[in-house]
PDB file of N, CA and C in Angstrom:
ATOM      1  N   UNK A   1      -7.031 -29.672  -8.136  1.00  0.00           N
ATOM      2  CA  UNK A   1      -6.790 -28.671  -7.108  1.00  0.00           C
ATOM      3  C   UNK A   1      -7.008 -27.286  -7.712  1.00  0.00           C
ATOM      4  N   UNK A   2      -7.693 -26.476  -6.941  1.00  0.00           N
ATOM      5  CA  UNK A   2      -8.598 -24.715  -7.794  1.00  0.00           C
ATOM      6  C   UNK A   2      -7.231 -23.949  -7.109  1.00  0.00           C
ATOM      7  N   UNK A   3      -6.689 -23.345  -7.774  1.00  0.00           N
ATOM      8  CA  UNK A   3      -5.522 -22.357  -6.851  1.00  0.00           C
ATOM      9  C   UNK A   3      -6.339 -20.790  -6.770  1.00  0.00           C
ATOM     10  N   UNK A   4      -6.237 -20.687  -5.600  1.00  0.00           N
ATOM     11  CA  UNK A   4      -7.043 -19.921  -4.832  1.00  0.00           C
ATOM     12  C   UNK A   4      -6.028 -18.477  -4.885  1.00  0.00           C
ATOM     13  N   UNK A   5      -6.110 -17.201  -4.849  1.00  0.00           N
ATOM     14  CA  UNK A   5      -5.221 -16.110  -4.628  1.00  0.00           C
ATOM     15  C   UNK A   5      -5.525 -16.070  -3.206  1.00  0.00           C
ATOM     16  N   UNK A   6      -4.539 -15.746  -2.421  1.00  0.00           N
ATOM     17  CA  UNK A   6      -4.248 -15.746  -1.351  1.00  0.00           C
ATOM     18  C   UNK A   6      -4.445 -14.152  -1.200  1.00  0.00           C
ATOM     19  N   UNK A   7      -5.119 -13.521  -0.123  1.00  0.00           N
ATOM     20  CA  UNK A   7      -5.196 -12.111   0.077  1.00  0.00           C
ATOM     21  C   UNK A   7      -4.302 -11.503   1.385  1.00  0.00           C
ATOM     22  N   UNK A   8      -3.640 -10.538   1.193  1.00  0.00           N
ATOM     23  CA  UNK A   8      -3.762  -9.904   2.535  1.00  0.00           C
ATOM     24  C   UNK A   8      -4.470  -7.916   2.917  1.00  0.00           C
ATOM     25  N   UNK A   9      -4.218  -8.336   4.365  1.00  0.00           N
ATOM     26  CA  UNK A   9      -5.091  -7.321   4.618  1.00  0.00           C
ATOM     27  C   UNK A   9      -3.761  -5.656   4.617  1.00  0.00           C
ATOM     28  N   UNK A  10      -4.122  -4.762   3.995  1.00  0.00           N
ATOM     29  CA  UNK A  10      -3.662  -3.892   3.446  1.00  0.00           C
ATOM     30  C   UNK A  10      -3.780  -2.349   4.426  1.00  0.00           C
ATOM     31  N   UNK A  11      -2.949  -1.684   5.015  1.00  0.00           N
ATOM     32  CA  UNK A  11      -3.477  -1.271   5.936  1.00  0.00           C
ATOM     33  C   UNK A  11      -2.542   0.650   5.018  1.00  0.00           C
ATOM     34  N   UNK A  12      -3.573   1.538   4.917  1.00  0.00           N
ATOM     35  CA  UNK A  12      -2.377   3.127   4.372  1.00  0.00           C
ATOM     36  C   UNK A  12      -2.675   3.830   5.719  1.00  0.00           C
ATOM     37  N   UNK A  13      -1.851   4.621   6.148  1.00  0.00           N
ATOM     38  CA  UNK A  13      -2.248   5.971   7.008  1.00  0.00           C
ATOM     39  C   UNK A  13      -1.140   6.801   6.175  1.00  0.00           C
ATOM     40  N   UNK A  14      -1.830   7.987   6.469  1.00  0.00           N
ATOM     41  CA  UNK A  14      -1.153   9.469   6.080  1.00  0.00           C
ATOM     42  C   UNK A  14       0.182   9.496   7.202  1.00  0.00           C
ATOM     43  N   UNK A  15       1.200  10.101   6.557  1.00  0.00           N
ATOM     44  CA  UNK A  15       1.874  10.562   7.499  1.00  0.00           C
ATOM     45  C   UNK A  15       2.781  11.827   7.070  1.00  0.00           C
ATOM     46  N   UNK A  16       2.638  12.604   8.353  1.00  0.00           N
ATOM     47  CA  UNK A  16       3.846  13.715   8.025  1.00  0.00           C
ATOM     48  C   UNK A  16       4.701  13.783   7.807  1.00  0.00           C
ATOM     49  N   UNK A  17       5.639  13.029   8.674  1.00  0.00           N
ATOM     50  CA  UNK A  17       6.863  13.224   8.275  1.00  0.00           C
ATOM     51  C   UNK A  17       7.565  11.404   7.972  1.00  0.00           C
ATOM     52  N   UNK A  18       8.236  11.204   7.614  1.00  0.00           N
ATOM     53  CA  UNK A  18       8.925   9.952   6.966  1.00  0.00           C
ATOM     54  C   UNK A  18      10.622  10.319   7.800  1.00  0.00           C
ATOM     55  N   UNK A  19      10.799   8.958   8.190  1.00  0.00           N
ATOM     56  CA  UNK A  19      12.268   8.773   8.512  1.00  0.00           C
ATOM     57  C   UNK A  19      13.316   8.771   7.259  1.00  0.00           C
ATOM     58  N   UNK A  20      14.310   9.287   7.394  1.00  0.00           N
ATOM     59  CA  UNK A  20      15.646   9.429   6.178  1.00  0.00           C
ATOM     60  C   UNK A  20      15.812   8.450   5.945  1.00  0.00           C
ATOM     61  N   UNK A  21      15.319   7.635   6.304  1.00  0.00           N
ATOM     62  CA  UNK A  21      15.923   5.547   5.678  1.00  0.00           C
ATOM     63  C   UNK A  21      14.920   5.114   4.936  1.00  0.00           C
ATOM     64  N   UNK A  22      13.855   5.740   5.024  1.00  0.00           N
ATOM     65  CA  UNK A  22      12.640   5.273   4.444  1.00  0.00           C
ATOM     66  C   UNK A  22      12.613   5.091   3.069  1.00  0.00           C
ATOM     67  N   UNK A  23      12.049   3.793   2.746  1.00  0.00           N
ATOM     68  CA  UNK A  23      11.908   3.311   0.769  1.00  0.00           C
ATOM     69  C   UNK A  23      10.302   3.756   0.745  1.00  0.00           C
ATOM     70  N   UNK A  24      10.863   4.960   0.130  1.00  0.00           N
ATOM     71  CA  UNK A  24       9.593   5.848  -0.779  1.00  0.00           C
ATOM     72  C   UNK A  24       9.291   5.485  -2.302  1.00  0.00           C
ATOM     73  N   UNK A  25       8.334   5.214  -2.483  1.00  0.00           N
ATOM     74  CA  UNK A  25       7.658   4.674  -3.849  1.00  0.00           C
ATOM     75  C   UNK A  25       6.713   5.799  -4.719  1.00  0.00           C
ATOM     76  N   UNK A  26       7.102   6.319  -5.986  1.00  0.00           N
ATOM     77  CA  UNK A  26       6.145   7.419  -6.034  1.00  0.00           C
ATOM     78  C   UNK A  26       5.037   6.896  -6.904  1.00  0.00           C
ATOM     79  N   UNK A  27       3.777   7.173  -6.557  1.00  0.00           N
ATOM     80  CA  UNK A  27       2.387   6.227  -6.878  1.00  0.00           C
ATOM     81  C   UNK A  27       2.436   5.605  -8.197  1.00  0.00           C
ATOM     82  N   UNK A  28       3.184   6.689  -9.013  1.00  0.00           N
ATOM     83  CA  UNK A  28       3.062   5.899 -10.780  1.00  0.00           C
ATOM     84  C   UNK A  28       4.379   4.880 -10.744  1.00  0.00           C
ATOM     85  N   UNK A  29       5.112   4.376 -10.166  1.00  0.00           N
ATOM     86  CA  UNK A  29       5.750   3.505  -9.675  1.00  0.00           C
ATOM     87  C   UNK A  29       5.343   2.027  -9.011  1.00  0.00           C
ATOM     88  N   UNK A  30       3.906   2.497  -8.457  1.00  0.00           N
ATOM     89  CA  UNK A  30       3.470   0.772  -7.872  1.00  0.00           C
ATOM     90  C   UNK A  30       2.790  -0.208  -9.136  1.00  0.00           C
ATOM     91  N   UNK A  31       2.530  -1.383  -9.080  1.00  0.00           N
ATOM     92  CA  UNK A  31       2.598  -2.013  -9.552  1.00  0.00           C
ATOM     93  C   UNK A  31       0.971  -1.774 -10.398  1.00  0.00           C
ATOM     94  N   UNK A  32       0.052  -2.595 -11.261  1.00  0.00           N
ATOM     95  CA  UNK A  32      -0.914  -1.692 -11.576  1.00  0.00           C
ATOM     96  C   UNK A  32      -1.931  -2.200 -10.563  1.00  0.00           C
ATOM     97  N   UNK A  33      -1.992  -3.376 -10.503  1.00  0.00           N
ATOM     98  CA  UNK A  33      -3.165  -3.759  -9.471  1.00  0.00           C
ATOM     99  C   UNK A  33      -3.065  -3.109  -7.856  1.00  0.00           C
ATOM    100  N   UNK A  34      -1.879  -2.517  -7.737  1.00  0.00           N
ATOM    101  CA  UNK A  34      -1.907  -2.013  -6.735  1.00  0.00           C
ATOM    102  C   UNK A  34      -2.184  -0.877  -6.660  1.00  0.00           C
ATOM    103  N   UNK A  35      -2.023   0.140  -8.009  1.00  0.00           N
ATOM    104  CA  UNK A  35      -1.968   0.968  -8.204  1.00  0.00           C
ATOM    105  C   UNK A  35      -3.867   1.649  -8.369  1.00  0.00           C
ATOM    106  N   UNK A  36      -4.373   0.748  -9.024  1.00  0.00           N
ATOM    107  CA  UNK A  36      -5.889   0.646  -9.255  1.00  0.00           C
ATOM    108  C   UNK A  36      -6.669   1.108  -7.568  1.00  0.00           C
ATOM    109  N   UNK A  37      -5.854   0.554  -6.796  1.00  0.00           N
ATOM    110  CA  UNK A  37      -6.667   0.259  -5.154  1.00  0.00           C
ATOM    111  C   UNK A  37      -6.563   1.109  -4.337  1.00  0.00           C
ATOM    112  N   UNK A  38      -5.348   2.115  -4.301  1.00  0.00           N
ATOM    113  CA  UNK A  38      -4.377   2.747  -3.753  1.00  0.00           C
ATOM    114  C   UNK A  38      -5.262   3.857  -3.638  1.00  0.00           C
ATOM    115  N   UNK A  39      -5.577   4.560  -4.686  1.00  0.00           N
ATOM    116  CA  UNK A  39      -6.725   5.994  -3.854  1.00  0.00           C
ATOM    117  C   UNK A  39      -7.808   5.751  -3.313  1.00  0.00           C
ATOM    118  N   UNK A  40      -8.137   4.896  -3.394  1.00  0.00           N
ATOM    119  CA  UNK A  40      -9.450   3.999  -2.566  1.00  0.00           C
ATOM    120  C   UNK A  40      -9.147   4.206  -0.624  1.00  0.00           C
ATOM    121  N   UNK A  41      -7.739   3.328  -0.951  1.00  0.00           N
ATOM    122  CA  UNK A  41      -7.225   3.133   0.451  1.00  0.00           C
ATOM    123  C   UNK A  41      -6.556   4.244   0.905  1.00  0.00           C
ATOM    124  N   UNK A  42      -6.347   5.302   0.238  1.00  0.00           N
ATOM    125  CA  UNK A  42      -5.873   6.531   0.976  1.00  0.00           C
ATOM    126  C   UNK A  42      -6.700   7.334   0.892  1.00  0.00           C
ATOM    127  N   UNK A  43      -8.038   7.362   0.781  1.00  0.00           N
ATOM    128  CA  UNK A  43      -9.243   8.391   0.424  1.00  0.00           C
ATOM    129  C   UNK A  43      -9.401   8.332   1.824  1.00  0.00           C
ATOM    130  N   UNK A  44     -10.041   7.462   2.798  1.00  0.00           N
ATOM    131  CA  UNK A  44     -10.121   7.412   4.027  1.00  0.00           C
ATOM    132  C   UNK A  44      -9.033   6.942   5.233  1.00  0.00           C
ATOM    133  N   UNK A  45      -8.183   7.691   5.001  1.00  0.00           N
ATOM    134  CA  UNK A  45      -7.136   7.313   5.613  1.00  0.00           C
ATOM    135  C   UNK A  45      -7.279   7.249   7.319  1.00  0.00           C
ATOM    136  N   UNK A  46      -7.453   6.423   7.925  1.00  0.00           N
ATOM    137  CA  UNK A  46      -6.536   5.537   8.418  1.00  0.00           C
ATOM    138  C   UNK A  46      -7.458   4.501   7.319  1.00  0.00           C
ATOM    139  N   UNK A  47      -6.972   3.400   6.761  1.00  0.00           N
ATOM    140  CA  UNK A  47      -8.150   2.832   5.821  1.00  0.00           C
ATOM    141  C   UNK A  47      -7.860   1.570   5.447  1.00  0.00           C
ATOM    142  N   UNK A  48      -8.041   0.561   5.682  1.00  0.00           N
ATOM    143  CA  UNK A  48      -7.929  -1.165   5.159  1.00  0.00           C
ATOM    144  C   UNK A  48      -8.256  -1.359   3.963  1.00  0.00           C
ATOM    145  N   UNK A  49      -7.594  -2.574   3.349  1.00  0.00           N
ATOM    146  CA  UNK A  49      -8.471  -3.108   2.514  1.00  0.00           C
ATOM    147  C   UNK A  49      -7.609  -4.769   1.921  1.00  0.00           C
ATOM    148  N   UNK A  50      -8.319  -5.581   1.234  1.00  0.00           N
ATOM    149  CA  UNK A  50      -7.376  -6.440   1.179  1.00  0.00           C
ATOM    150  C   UNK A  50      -6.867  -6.788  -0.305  1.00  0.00           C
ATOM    151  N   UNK A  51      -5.734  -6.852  -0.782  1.00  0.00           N
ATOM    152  CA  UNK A  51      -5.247  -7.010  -2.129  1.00  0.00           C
ATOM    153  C   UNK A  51      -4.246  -7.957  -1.954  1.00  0.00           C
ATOM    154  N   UNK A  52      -4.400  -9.019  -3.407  1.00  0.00           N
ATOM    155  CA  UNK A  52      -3.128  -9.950  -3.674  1.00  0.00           C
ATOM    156  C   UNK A  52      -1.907  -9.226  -3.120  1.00  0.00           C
ATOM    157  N   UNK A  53      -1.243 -10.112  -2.895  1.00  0.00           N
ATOM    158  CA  UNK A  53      -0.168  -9.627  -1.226  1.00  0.00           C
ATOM    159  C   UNK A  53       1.310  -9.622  -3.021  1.00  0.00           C
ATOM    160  N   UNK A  54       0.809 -10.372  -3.939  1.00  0.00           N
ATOM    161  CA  UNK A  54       1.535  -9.849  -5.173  1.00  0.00           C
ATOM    162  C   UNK A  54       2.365  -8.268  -5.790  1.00  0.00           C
ATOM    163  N   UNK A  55       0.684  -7.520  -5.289  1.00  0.00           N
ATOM    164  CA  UNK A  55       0.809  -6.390  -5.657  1.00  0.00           C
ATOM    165  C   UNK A  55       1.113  -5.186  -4.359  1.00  0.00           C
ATOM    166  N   UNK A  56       1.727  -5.583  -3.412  1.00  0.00           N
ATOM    167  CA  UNK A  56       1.911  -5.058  -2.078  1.00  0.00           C
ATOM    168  C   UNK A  56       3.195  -4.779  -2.331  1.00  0.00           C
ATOM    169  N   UNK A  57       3.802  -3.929  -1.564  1.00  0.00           N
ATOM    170  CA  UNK A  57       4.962  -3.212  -1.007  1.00  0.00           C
ATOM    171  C   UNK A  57       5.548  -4.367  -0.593  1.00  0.00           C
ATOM    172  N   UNK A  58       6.618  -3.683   0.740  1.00  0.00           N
ATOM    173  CA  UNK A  58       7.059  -4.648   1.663  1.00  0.00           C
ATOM    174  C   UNK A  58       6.426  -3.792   2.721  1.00  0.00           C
ATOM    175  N   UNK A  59       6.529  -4.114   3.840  1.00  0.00           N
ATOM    176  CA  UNK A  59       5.663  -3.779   4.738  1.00  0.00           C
ATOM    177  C   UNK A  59       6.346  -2.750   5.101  1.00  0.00           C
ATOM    178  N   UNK A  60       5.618  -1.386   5.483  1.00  0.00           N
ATOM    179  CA  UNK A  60       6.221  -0.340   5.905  1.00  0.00           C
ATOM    180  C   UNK A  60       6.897   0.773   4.923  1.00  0.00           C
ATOM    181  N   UNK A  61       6.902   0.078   3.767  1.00  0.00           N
ATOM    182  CA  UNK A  61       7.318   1.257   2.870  1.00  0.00           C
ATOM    183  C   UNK A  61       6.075   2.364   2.472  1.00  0.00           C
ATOM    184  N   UNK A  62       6.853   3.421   2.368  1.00  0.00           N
ATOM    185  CA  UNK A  62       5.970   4.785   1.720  1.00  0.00           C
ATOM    186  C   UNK A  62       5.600   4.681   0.128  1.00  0.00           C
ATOM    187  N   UNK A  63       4.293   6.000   0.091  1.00  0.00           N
ATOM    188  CA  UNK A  63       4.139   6.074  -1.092  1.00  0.00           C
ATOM    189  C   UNK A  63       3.833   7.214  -1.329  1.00  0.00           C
ATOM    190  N   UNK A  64       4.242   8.364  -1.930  1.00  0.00           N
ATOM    191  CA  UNK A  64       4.730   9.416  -2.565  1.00  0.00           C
ATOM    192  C   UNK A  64       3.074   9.447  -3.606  1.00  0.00           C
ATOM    193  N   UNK A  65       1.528  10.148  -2.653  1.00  0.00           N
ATOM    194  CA  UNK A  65       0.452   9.883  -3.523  1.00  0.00           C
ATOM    195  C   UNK A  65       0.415  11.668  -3.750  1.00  0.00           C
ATOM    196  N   UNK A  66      -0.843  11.681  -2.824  1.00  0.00           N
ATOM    197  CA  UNK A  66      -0.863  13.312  -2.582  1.00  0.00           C
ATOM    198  C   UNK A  66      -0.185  14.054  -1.491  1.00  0.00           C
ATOM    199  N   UNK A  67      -0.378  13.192  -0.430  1.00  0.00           N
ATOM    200  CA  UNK A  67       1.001  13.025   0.283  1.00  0.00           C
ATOM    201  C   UNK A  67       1.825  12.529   0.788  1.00  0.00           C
ATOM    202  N   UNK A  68       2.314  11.531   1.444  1.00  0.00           N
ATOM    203  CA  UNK A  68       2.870  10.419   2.151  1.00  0.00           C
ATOM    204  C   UNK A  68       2.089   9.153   3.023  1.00  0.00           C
ATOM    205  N   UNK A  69       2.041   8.296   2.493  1.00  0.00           N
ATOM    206  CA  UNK A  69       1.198   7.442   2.939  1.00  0.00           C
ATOM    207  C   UNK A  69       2.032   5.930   3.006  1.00  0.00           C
ATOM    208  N   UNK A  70       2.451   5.539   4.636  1.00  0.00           N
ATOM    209  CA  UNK A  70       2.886   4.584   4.735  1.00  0.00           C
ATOM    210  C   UNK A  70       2.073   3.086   4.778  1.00  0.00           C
ATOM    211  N   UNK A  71       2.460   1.940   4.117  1.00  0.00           N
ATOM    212  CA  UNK A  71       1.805   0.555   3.753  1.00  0.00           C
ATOM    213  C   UNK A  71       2.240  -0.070   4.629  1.00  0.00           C
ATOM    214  N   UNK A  72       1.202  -0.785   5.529  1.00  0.00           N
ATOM    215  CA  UNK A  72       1.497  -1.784   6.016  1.00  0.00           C
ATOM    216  C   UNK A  72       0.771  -2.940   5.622  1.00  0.00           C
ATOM    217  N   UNK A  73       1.469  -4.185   6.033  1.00  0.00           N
ATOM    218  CA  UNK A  73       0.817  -5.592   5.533  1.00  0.00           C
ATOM    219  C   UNK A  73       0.365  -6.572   6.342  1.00  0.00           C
ATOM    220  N   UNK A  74      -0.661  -7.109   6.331  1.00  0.00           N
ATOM    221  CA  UNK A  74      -0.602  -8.446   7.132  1.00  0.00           C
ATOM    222  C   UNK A  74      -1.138  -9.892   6.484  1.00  0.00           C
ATOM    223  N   UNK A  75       0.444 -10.555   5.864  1.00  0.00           N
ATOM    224  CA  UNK A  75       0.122 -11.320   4.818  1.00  0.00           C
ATOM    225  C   UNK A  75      -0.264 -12.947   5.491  1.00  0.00           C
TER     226      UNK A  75
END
């Protein structure tokens, strides 16, 4: 049996403002493979892409890049 990495699809948009409950992540904080992908996917923001669901957030958390950019997932 080949064990396959499982992908999901990776979704950043910019955002202005962030809710007070919000789990903010500041970029040198994510993980590295996530970290590698991350200006890619916020260069064209609204912007997809798909990465080991390993190196993902939880869905909906922020990330503290150049400016606020919330992650969503669809694993």
């Amino acid at each position: 049996m080949i064990d396959v990495p499982i992908e999901s699809k990776v979704h950043v948009e910019k955002r202005k403002n962030i809710p007070d409950d919000a789990v903010v992540f500041h970029y040198d904080e994510l993980d590295e493979g996530f970290k590698e992908r991350f200006p890619k996917l916020a260069e064209d923001t609204p912007a997809e892409g798909s990465v080991d669901p390993e190196n993902v957030l939880s869905d909906g958390d922020y990330v503290k890049f150049t400016d606020y950019f919330q992650v969503t997932c669809q694993c």
